[in-house]
C-alpha atoms as a PDB file:
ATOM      1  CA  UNK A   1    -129.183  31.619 -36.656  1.00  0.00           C
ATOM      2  CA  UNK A   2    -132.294  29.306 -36.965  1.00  0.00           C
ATOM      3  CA  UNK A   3    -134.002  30.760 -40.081  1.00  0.00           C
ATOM      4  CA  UNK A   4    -136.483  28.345 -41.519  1.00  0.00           C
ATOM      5  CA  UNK A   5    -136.876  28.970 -45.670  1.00  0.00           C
ATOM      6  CA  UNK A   6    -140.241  28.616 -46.682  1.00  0.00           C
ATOM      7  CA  UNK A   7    -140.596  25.612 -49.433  1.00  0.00           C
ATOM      8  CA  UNK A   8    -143.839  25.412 -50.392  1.00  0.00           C
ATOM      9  CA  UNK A   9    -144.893  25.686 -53.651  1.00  0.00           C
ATOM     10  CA  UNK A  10    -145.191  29.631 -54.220  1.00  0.00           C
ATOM     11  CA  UNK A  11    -141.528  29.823 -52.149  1.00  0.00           C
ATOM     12  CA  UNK A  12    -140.211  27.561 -55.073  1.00  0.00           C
ATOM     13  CA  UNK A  13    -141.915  28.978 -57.226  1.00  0.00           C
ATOM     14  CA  UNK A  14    -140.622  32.538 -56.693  1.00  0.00           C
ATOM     15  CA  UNK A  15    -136.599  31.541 -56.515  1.00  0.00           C
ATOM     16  CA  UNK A  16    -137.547  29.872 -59.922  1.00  0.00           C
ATOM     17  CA  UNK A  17    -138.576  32.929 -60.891  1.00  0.00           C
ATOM     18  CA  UNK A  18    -135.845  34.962 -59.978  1.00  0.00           C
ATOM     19  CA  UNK A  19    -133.603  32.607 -61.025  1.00  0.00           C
ATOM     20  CA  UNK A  20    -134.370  32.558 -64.546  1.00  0.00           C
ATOM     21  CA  UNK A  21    -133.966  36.383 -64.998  1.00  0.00           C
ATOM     22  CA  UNK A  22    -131.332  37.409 -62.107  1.00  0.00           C
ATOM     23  CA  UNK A  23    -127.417  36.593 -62.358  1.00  0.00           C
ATOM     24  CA  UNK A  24    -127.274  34.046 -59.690  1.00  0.00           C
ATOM     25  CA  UNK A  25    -125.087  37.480 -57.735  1.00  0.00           C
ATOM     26  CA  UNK A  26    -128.647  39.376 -57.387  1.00  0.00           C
ATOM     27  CA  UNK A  27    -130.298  35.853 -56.249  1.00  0.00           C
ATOM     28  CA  UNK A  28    -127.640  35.622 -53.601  1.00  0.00           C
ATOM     29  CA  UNK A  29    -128.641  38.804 -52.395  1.00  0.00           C
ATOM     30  CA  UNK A  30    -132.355  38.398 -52.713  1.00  0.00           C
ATOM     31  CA  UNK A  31    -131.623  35.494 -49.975  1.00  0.00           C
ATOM     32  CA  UNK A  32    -129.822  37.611 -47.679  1.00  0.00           C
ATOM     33  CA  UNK A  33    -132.637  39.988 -48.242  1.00  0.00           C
ATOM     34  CA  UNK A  34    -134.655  37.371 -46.430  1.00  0.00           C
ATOM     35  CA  UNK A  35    -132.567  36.779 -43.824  1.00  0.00           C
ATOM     36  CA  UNK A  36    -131.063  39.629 -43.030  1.00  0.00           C
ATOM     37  CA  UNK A  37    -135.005  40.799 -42.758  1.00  0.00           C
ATOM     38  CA  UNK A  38    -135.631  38.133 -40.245  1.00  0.00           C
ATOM     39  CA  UNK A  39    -132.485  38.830 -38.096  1.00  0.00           C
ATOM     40  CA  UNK A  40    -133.187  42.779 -37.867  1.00  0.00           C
ATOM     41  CA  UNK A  41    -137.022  42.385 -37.247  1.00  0.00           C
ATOM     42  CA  UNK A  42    -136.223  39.438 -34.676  1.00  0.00           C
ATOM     43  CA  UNK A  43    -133.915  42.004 -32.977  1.00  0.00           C
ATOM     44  CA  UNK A  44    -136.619  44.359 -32.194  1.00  0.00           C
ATOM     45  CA  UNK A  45    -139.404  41.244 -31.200  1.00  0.00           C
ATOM     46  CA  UNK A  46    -141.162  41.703 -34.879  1.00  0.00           C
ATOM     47  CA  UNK A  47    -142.096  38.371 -36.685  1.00  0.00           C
ATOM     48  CA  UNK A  48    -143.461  37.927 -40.193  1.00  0.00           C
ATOM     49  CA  UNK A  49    -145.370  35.715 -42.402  1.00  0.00           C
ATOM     50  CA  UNK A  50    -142.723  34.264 -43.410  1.00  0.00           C
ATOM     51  CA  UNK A  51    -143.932  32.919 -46.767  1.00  0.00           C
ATOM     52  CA  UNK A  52    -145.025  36.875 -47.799  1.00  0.00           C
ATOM     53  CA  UNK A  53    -142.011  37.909 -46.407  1.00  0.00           C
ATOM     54  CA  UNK A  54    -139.287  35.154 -48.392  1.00  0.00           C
ATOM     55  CA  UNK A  55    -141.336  35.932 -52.046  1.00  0.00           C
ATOM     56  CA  UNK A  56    -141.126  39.857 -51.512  1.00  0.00           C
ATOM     57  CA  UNK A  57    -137.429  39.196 -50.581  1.00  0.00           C
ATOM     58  CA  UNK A  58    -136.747  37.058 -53.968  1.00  0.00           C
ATOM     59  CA  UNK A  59    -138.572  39.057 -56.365  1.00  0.00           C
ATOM     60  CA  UNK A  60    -137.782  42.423 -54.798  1.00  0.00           C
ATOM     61  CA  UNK A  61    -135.355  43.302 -58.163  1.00  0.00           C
ATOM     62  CA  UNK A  62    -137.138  41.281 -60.289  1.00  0.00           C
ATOM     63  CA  UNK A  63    -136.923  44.045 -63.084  1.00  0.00           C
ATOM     64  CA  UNK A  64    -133.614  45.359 -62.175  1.00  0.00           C
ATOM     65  CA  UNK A  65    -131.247  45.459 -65.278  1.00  0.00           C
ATOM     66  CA  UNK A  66    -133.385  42.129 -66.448  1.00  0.00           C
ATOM     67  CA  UNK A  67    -135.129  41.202 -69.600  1.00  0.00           C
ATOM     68  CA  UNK A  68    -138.423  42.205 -67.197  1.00  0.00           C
ATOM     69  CA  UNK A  69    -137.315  45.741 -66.823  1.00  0.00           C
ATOM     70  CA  UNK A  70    -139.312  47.584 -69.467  1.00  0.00           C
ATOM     71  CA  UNK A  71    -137.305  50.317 -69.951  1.00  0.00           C
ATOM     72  CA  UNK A  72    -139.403  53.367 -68.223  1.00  0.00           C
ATOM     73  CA  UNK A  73    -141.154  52.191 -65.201  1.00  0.00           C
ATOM     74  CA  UNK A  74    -138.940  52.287 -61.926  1.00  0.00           C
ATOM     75  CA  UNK A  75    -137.745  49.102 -61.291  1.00  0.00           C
ATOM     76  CA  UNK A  76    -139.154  48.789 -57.729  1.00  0.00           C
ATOM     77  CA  UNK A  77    -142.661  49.261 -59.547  1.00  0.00           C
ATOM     78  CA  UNK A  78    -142.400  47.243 -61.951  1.00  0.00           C
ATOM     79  CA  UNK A  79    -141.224  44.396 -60.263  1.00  0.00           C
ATOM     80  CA  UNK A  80    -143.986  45.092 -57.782  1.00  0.00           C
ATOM     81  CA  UNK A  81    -146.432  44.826 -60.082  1.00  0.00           C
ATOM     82  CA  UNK A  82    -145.117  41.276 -61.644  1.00  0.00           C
ATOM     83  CA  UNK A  83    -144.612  40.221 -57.757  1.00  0.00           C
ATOM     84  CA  UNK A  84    -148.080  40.711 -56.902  1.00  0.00           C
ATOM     85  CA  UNK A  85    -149.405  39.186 -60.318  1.00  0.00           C
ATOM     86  CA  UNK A  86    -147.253  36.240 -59.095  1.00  0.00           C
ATOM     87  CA  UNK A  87    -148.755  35.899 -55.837  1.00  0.00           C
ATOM     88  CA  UNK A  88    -151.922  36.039 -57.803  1.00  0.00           C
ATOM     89  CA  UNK A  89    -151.095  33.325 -60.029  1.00  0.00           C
ATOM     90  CA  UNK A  90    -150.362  31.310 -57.400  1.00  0.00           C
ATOM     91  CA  UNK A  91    -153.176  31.019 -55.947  1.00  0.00           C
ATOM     92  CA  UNK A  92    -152.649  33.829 -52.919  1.00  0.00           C
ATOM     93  CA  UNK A  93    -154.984  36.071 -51.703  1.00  0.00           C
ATOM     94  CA  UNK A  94    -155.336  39.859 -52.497  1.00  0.00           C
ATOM     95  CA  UNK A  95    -154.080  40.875 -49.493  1.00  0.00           C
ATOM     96  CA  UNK A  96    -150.941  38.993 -49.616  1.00  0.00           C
ATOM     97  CA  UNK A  97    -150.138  39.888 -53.192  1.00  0.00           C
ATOM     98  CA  UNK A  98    -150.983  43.477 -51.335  1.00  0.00           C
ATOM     99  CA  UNK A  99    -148.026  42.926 -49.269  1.00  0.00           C
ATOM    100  CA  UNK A 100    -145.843  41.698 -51.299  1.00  0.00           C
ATOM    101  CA  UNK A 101    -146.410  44.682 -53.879  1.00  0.00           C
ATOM    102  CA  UNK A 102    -145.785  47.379 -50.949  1.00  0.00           C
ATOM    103  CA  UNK A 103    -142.931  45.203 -50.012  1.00  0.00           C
ATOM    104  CA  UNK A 104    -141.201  45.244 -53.856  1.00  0.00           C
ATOM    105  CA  UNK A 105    -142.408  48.945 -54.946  1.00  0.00           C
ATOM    106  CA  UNK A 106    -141.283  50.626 -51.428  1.00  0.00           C
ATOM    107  CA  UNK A 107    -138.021  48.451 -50.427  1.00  0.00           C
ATOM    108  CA  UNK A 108    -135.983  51.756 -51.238  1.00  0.00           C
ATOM    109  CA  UNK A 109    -137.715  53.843 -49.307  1.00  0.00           C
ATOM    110  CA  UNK A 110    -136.253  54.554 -45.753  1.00  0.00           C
ATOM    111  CA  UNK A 111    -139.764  55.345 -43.805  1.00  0.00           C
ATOM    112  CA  UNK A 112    -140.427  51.162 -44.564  1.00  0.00           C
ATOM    113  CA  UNK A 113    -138.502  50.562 -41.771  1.00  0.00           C
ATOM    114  CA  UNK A 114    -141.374  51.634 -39.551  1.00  0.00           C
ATOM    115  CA  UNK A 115    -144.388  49.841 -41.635  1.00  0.00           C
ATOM    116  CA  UNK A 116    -146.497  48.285 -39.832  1.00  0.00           C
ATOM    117  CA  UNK A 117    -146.441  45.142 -41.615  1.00  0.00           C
ATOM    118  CA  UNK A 118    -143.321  43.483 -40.795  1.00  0.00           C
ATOM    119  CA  UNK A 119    -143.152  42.031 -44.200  1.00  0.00           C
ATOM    120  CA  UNK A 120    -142.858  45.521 -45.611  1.00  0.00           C
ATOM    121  CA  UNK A 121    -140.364  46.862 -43.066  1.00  0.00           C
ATOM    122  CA  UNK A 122    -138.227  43.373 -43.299  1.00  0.00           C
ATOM    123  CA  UNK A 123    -137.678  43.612 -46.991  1.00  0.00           C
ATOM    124  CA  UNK A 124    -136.639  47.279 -47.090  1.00  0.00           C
ATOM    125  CA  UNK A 125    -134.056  46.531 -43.500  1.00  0.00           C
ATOM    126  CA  UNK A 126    -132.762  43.097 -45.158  1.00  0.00           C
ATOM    127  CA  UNK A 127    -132.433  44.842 -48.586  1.00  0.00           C
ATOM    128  CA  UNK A 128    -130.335  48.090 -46.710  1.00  0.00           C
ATOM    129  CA  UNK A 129    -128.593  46.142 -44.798  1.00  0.00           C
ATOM    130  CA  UNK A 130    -126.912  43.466 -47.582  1.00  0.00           C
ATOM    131  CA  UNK A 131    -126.304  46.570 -49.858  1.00  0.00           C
ATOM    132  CA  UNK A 132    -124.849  49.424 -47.729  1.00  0.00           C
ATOM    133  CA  UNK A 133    -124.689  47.904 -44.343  1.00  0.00           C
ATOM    134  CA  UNK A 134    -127.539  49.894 -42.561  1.00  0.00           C
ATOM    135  CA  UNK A 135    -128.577  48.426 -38.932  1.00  0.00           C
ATOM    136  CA  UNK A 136    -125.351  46.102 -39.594  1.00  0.00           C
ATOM    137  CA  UNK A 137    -124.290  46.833 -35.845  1.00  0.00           C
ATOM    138  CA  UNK A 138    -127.933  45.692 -34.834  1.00  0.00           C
ATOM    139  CA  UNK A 139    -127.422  41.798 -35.630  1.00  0.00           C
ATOM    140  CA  UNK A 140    -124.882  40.010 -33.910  1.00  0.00           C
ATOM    141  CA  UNK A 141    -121.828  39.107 -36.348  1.00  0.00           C
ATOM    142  CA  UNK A 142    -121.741  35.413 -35.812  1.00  0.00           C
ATOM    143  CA  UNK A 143    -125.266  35.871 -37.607  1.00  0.00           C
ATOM    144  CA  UNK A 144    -123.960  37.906 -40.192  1.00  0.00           C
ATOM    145  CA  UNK A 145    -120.695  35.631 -40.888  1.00  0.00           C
ATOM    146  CA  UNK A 146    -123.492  32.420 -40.979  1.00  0.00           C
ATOM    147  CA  UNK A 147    -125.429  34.206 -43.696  1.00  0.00           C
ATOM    148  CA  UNK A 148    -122.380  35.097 -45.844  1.00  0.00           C
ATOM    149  CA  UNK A 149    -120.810  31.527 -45.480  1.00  0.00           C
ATOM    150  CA  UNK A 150    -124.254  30.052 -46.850  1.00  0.00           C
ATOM    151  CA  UNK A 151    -124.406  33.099 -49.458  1.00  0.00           C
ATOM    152  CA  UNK A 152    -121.050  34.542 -50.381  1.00  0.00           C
ATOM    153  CA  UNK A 153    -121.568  38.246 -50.783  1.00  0.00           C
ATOM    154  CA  UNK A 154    -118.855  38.313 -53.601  1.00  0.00           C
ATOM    155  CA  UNK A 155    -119.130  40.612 -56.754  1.00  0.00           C
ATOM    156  CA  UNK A 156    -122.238  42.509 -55.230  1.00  0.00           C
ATOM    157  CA  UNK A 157    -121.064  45.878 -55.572  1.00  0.00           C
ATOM    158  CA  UNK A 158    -119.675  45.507 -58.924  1.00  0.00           C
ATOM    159  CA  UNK A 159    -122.892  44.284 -60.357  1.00  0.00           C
ATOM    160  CA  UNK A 160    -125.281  46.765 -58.550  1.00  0.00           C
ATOM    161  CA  UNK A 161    -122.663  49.936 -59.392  1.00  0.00           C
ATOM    162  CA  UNK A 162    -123.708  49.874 -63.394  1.00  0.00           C
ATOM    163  CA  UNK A 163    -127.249  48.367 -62.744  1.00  0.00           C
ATOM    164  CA  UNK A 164    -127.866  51.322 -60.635  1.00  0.00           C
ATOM    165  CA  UNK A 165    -126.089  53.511 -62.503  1.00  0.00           C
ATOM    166  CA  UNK A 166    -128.117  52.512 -66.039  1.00  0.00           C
ATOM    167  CA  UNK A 167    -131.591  52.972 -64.150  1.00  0.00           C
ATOM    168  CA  UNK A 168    -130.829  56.362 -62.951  1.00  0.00           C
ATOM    169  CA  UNK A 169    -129.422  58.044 -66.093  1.00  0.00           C
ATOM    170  CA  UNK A 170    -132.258  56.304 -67.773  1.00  0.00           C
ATOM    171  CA  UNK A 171    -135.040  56.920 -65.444  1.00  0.00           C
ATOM    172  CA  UNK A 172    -134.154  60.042 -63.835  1.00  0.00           C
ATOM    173  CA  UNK A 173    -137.487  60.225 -62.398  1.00  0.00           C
ATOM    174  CA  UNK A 174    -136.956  57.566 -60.431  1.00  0.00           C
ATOM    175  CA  UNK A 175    -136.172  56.574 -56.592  1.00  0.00           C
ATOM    176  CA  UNK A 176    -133.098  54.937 -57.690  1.00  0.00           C
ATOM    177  CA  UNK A 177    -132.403  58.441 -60.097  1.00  0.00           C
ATOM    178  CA  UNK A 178    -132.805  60.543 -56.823  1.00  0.00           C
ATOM    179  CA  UNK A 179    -130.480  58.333 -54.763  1.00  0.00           C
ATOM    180  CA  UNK A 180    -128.085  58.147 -57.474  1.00  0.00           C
ATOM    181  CA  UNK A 181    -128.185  62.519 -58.038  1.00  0.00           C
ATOM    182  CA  UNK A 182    -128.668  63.520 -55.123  1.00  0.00           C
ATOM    183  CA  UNK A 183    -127.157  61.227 -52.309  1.00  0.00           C
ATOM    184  CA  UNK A 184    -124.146  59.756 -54.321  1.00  0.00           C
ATOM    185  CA  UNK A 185    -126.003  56.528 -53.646  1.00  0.00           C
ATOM    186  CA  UNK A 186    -123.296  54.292 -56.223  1.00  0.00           C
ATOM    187  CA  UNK A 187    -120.650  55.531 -54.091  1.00  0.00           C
ATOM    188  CA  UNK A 188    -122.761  53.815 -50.782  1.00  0.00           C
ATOM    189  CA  UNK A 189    -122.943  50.890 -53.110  1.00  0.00           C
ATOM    190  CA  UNK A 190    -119.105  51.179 -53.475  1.00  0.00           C
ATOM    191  CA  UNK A 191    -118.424  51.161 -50.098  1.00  0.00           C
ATOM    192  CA  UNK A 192    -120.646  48.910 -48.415  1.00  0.00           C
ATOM    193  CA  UNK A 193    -119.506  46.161 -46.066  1.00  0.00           C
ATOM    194  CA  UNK A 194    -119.338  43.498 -47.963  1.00  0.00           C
ATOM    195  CA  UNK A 195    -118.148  44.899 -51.226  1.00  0.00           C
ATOM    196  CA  UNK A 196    -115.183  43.314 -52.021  1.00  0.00           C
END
């Protein structure tokens, strides 16, 4: 798998970010997030920016059980919001803090898989795929081993379980609430493909 990582300053920038607030578990996954995204879109003849595409990835659970999540907005949303201020900050244009927001505050959502902007649709397929193994059988699995030798997939599950768990009982309102209720979504956590 030839996956080029953005490393310009705002690419830095945003693993620095996540870094300092995620367990390095969630940053692990944020990177598979990335590639994962690449691999599935590249499977169907999509490409991204890959810059847009790498931050949204990094920062997508920016406020997920961290000191940024402020105790009532969905996480998705909230970490859209400081993902887009960060794009700002940087120096990026509106429309690519845009993106990245619809990227972050719609990841969960299953109809991203058909946005039109592949950043959008990569984050959400990357995201779905590293978590609960959706579209798994649509990247071959010499490109799936690759990614997990470069970032071991190890203790996923048992982080995400009580993360998820705490944002749905306290935000029942919430994507992650509904998933939780209603389609036994820890249990998908539980029993993804690379949870143990």
């Amino acid at each position: 798998m030839t996956v080029t990582v953005p490393d310009s300053a705002v690419a830095r920038g945003a693993l620095s970010l996540a870094t300092s607030v995620e367990s390095a578990v969630l940053v692990r996954h944020s990177q598979r997030t990335y590639l994962f995204g690449v691999g599935l879109l590249a499977a169907v003849g999509r490409t991204a920016d890959a810059e847009v595409l790498y931050v949204a990835s990094l920062l997508h659970d920016l406020a997920l059980g961290t000191d940024l999540d402020d105790g009532t907005t969905p996480f998705q949303l909230r970490g859209a919001g400081l993902a887009a201020r960060f794009m700002l900050d940087g120096g990026r244009t509106e429309a690519e803090a845009a993106t990245v927001y619809d990227a972050v505050a719609f990841h969960m959502d299953l109809a991203s898989a058909d946005e039109t902007r592949a950043e959008v649709a990569g984050v959400h397929l990357g995201a779905a795929l590293d978590v609960i193994g959706l579209r798994l059988d649509q990247l071959d699995r010499s490109v799936v081993d690759e990614v997990l030798s470069l970032l071991p997939a190890t203790g996923l599950a048992a982080e995400l379980v009580p993360i998820f768990a705490h944002e749905a009982a306290s935000k029942p309102y919430s994507t992650a609430g509904i998933l939780v209720r209603d389609f036994a979504f820890l249990d998908l956590i539980g029993s993804g493909p690379f949870a143990h």
